[in-house]
Protein backbone atom coordinates (compact mmCIF):
# COMPACT_ATOMS: atom_id res chain seq x y z
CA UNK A 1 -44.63 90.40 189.26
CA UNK A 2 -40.92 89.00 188.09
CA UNK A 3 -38.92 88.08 190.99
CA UNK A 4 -35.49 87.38 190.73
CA UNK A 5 -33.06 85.56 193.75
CA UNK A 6 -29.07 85.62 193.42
CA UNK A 7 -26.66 84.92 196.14
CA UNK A 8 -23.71 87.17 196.28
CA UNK A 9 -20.39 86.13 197.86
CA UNK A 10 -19.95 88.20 201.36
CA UNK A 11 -16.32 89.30 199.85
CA UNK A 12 -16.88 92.57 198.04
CA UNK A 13 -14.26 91.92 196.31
CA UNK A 14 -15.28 88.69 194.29
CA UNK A 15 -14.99 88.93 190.44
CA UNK A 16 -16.26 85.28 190.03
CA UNK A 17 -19.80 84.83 187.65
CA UNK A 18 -22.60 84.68 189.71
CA UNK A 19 -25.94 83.77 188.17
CA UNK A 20 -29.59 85.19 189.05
CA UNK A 21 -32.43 82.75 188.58
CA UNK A 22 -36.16 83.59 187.88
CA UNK A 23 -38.96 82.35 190.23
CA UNK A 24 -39.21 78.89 188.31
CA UNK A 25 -35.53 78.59 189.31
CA UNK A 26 -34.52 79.03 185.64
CA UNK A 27 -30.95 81.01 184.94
CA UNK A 28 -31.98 84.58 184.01
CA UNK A 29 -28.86 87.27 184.30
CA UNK A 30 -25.13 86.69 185.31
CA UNK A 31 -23.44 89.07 186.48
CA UNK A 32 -19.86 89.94 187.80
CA UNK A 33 -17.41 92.61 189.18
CA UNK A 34 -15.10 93.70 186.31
CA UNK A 35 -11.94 95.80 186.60
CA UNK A 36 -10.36 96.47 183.27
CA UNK A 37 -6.76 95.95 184.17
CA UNK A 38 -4.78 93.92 187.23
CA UNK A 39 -3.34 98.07 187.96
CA UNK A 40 -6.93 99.11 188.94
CA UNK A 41 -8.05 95.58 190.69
CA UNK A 42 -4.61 96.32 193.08
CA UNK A 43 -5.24 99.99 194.11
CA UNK A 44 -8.90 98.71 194.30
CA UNK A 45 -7.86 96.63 197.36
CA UNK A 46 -5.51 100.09 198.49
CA UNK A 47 -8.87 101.48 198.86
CA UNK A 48 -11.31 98.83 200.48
CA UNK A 49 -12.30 97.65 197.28
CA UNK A 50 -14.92 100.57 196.59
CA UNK A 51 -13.00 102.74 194.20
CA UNK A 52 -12.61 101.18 191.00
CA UNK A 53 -16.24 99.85 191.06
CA UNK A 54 -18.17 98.70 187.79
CA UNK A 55 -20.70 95.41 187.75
CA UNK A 56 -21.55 93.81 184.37
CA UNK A 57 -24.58 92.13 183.58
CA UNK A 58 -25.21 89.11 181.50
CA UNK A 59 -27.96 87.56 179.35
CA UNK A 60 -27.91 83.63 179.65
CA UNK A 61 -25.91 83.54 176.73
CA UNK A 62 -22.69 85.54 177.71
CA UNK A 63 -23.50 88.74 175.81
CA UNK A 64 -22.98 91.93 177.88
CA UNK A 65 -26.46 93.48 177.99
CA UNK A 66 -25.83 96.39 181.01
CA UNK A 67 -23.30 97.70 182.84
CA UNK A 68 -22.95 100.09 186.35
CA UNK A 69 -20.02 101.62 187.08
CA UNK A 70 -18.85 104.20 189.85
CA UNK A 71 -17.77 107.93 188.45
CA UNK A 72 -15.48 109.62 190.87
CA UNK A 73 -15.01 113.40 189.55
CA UNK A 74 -14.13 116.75 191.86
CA UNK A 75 -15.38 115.34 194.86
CA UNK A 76 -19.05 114.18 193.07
CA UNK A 77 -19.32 110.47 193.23
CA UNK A 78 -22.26 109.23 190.70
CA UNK A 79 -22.90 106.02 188.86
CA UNK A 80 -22.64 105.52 184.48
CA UNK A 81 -25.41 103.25 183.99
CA UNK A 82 -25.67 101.47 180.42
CA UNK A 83 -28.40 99.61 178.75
CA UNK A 84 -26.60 97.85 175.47
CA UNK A 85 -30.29 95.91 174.62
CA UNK A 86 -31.70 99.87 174.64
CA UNK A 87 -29.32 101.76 173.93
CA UNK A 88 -29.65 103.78 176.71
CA UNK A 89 -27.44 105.41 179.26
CA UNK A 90 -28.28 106.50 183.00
CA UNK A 91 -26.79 108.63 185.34
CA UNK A 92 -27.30 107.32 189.12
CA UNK A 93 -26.59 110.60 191.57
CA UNK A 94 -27.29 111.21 195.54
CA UNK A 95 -30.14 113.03 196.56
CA UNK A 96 -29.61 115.24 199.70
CA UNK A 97 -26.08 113.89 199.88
CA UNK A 98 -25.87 114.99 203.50
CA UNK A 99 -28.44 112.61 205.21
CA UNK A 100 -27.53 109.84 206.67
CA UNK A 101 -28.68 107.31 203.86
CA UNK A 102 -29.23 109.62 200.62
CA UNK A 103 -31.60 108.57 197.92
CA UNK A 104 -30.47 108.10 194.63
CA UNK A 105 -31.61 109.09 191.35
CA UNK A 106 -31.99 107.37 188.47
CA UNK A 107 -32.28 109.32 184.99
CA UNK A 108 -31.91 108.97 181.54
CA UNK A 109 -32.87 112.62 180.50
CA UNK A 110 -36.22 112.02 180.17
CA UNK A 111 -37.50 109.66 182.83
CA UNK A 112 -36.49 109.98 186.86
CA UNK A 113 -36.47 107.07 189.23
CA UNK A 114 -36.12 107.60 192.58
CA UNK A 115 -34.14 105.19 195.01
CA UNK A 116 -34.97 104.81 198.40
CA UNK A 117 -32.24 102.95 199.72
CA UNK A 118 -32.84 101.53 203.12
CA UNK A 119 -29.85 98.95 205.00
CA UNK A 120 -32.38 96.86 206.44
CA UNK A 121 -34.96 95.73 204.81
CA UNK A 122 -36.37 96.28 200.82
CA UNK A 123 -34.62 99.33 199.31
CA UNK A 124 -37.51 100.39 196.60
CA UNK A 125 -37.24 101.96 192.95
CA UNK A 126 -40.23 104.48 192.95
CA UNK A 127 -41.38 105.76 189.61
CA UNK A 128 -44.53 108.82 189.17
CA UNK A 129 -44.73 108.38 193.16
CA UNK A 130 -45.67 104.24 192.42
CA UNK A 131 -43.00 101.35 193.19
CA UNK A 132 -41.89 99.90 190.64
CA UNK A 133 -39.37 97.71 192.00
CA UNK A 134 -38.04 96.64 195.37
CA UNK A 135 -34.09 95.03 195.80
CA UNK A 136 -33.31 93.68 199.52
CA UNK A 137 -30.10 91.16 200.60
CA UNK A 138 -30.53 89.11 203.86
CA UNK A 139 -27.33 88.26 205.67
CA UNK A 140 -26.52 83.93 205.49
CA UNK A 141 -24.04 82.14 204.45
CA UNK A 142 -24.03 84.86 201.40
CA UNK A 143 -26.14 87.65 200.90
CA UNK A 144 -29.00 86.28 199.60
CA UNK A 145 -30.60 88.93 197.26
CA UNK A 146 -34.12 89.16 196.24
CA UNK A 147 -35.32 91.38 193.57
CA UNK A 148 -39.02 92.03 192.59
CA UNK A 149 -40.30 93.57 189.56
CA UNK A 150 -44.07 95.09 189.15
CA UNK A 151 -45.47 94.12 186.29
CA UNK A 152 -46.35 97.90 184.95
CA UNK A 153 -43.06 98.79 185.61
CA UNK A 154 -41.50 100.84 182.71
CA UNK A 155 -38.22 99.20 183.02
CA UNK A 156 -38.99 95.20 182.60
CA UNK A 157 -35.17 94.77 182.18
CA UNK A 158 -33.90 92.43 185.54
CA UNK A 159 -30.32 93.51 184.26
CA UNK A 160 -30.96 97.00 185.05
CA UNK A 161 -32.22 96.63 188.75
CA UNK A 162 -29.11 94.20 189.41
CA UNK A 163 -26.67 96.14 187.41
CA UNK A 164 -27.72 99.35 189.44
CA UNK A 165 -28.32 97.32 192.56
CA UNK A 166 -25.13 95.77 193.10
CA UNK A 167 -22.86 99.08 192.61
CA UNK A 168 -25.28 101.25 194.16
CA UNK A 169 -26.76 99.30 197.23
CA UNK A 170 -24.13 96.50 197.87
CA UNK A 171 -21.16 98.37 197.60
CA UNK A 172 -21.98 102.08 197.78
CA UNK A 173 -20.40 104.88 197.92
């Protein structure tokens, strides 16, 4: 199993670098919130900071390798997920919009991944009925975020859990 630990600032709103480390403690991903203009950043804040909502992932090297961000279109709010080291694009939608805490669901066109999102506790990427990955943040100083990987997950790719995780668990809709 890869695990993965970050600590996110408890501002939303943070833009600053923040790195994820492996479970040797070795620098895996950074990541950050990125708005493309000041314009969008300042109506961001208009709107609690969870308009204008798009995460970018890191390799340890500064090269983008995926990015997440929010899609607000006709009333249907859905996540543009991108894998540059695939060359692959997701889509990230609500399932049964109208519970209380919809699951979300992850596809590329050919492969679904279902998220089960949960506030407390691990929120868990399911794949062919089988977890493949679990994402949970306990409540510190910071969030302190834990990500876990199975090892015969299809998607091996940190990046995408954390790139998904952060616009589509952290923030949310």
């Amino acid at each position: 199993m890869n695990k993965y630990l970050y600590t996110q600032p408890l501002a939303i709103e943070t833009t600053s670098l923040i790195s994820v480390y492996n479970n040797e403690g070795i620098e895996a991903y950074k990541f950050q919130r990125y708005y493309s203009n000041k314009l969008k950043r300042f109506f961001d804040k208009l709107m609690d900071y969870r308009y204008f909502l798009q995460y970018n992932v890191y390799d340890t090297h500064g090269q983008i390798i995926f990015t997440c961000k929010k899609v607000s279109q006709k009333g249907r709010v859905y996540y543009e997920a991108t894998d540059y080291a695939e060359h692959r694009k997701y889509m990230v939608t609500y399932d049964k919009w109208k519970e209380l805490i919809p699951d979300l669901l992850i596809t590329d066109g050919n492969m679904q991944i279902k998220l089960d999102k949960e506030l407390e506790g691990w929120s868990r990427f399911i794949y062919n009925d089988k977890e493949i990955a679990r994402w949970k943040a306990d409540l510190s100083e910071g969030f302190l975020v834990q990500l876990e990987i199975e090892e015969d997950s299809p998607i091996q790719n940190g990046a995408f859990f954390i790139g998904i995780s952060q616009c589509a668990l952290f923030i949310g809709a």
